[in-house]
N, C-alpha and C. Protein backbone atom coordinates (compact mmCIF):
# COMPACT_ATOMS: atom_id res chain seq x y z
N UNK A 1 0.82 -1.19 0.00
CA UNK A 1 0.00 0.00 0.00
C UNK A 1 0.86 1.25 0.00
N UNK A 2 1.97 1.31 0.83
CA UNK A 2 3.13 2.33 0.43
C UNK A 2 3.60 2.72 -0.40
N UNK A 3 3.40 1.23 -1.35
CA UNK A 3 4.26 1.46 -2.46
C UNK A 3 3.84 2.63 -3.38
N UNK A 4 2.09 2.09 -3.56
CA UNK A 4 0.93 2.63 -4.60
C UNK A 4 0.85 4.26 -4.06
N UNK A 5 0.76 4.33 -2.27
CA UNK A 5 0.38 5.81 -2.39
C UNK A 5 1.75 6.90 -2.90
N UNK A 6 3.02 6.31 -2.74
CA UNK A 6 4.12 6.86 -2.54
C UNK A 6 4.37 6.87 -4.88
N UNK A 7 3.63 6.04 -5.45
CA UNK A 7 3.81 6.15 -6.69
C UNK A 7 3.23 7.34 -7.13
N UNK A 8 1.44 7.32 -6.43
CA UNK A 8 0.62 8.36 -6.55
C UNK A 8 1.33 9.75 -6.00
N UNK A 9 1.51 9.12 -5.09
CA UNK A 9 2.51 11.22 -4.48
C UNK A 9 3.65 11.77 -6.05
N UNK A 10 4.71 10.84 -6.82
CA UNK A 10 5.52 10.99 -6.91
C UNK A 10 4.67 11.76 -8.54
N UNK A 11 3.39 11.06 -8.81
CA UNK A 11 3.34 10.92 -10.63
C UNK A 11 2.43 12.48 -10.27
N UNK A 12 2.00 12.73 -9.56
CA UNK A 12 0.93 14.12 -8.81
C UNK A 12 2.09 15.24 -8.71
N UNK A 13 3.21 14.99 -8.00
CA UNK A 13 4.27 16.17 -7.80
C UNK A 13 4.99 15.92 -9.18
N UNK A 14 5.19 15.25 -10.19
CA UNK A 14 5.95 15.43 -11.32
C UNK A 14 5.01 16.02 -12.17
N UNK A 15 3.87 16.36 -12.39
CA UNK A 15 2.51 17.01 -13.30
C UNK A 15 2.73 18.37 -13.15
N UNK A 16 2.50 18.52 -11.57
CA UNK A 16 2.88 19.98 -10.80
C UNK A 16 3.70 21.11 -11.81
N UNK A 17 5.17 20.31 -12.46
CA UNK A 17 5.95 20.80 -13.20
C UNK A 17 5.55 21.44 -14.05
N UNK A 18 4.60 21.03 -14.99
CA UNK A 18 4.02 21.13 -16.32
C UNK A 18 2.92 22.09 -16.07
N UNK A 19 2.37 22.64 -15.47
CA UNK A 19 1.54 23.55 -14.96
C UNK A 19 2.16 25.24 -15.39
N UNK A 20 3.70 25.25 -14.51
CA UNK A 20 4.34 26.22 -14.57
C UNK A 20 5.03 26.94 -16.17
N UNK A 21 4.29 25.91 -16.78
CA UNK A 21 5.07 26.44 -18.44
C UNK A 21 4.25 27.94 -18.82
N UNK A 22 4.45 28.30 -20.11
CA UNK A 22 4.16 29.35 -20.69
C UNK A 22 2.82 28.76 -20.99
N UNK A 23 1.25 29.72 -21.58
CA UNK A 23 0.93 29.58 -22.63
C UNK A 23 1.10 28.95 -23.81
N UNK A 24 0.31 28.05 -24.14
CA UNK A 24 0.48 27.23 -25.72
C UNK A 24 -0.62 27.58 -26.51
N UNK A 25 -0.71 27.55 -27.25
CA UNK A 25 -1.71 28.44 -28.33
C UNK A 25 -2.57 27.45 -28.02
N UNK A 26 -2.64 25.92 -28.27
CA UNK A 26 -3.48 24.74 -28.69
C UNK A 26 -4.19 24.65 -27.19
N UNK A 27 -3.45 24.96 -26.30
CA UNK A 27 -4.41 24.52 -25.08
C UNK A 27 -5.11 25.91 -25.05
N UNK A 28 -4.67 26.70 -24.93
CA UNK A 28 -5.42 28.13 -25.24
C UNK A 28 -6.80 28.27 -25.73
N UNK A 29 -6.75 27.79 -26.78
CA UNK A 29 -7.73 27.45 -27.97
C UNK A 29 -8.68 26.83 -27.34
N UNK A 30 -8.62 25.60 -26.79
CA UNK A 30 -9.30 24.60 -25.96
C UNK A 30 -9.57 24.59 -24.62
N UNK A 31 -8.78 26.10 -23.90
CA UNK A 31 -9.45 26.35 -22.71
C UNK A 31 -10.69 27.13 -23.29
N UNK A 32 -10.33 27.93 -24.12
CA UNK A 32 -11.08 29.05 -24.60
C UNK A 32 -12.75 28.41 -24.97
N UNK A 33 -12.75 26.93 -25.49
CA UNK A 33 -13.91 26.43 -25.87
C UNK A 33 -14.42 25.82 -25.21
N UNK A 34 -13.63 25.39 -23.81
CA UNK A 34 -14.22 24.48 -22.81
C UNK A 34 -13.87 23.17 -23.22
N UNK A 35 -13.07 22.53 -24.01
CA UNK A 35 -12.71 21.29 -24.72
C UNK A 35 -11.32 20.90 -24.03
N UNK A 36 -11.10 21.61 -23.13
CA UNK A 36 -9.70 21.02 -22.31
C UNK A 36 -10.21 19.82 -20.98
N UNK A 37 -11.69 20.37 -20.47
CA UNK A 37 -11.75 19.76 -19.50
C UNK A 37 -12.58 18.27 -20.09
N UNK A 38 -12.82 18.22 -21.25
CA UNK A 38 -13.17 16.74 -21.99
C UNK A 38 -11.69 16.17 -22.03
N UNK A 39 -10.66 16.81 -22.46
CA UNK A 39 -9.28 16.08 -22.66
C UNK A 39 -8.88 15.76 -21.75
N UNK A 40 -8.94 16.87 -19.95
CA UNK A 40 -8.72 16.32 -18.96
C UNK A 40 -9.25 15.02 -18.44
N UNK A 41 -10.65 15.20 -18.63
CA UNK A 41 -11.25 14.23 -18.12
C UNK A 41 -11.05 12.66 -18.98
N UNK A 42 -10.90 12.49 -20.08
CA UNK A 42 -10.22 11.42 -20.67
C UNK A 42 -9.16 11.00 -20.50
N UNK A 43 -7.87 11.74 -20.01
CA UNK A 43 -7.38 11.36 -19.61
C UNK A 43 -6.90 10.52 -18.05
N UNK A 44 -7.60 11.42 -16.96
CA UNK A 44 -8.05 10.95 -16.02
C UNK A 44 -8.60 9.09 -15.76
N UNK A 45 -9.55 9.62 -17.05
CA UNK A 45 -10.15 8.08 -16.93
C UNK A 45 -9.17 6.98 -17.11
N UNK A 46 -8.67 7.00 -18.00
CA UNK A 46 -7.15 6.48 -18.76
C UNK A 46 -6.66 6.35 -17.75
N UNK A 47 -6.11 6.91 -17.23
CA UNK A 47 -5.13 6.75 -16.12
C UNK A 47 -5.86 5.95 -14.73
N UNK A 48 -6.89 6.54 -14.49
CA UNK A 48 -7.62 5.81 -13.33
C UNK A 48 -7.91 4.55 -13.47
N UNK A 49 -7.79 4.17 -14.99
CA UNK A 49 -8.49 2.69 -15.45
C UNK A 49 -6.93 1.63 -15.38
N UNK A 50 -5.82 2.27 -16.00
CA UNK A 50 -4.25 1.88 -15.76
C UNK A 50 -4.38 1.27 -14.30
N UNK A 51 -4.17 2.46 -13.79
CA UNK A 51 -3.83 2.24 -11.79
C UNK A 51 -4.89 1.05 -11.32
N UNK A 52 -6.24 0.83 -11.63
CA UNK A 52 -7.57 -0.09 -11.38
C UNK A 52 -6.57 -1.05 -12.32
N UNK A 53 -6.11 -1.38 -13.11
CA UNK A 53 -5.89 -2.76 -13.73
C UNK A 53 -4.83 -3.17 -13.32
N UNK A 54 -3.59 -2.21 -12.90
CA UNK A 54 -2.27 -2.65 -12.46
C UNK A 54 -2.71 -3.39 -10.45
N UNK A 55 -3.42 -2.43 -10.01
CA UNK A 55 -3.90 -3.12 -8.78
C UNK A 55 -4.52 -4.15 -8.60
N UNK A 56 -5.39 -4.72 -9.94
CA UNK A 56 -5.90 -6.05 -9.90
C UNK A 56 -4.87 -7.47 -9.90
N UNK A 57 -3.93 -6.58 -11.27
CA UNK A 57 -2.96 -7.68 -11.70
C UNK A 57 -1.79 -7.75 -10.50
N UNK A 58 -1.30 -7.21 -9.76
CA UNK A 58 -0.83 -6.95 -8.55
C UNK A 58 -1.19 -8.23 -7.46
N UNK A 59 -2.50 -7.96 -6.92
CA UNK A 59 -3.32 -8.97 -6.48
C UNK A 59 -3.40 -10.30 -6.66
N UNK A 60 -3.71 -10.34 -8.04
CA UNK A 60 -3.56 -11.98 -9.09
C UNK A 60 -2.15 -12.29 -8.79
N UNK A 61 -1.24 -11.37 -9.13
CA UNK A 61 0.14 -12.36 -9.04
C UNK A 61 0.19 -12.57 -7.14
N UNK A 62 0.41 -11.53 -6.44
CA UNK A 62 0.55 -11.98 -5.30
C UNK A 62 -0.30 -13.21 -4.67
N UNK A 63 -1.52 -13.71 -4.79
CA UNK A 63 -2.24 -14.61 -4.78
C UNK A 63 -1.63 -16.13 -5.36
N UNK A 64 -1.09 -15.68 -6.79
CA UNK A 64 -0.61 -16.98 -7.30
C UNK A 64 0.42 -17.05 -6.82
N UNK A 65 1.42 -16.08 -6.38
CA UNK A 65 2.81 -16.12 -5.17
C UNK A 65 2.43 -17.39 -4.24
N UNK A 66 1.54 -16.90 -3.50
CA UNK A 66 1.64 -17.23 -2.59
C UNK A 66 0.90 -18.74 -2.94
N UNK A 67 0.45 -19.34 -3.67
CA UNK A 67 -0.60 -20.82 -3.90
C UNK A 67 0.96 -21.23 -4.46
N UNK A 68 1.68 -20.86 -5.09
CA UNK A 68 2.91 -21.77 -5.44
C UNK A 68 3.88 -21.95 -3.93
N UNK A 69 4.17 -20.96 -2.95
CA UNK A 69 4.99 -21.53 -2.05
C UNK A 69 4.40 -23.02 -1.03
């Protein structure tokens, strides 16, 4: 469980970075239309669906770990 929250702290403070840039015309454009927070939110999902499948498969192997010792 350390592992996962301490991944989540690390991939949350490396984003942080990308915040501090300049203006880009393209996100500009797409704040401007309200079409950034559809891209946010797809991505989100994406990612929330990653972290939900890596925690399953996580599980499965530790499970089969442990039925082989």
């Amino acid at each position: 469980m350390k592992k996962i929250t301490l991944s989540i702290a690390v991939l949350i403070l490396s984003t942080l970075s990308t915040f501090a840039q300049d203006d880009v015309d393209m996100a500009t454009g797409l704040r401007s239309e309200g079409k950034i927070y559809v891209v946010v939110l797809v991505m989100l999902v994406i990612f929330l669906g990653l972290g939900f499948f890596l925690f399953l498969l996580d599980r499965r192997i530790t499970k089969l770990e442990k039925k082989n010792k």
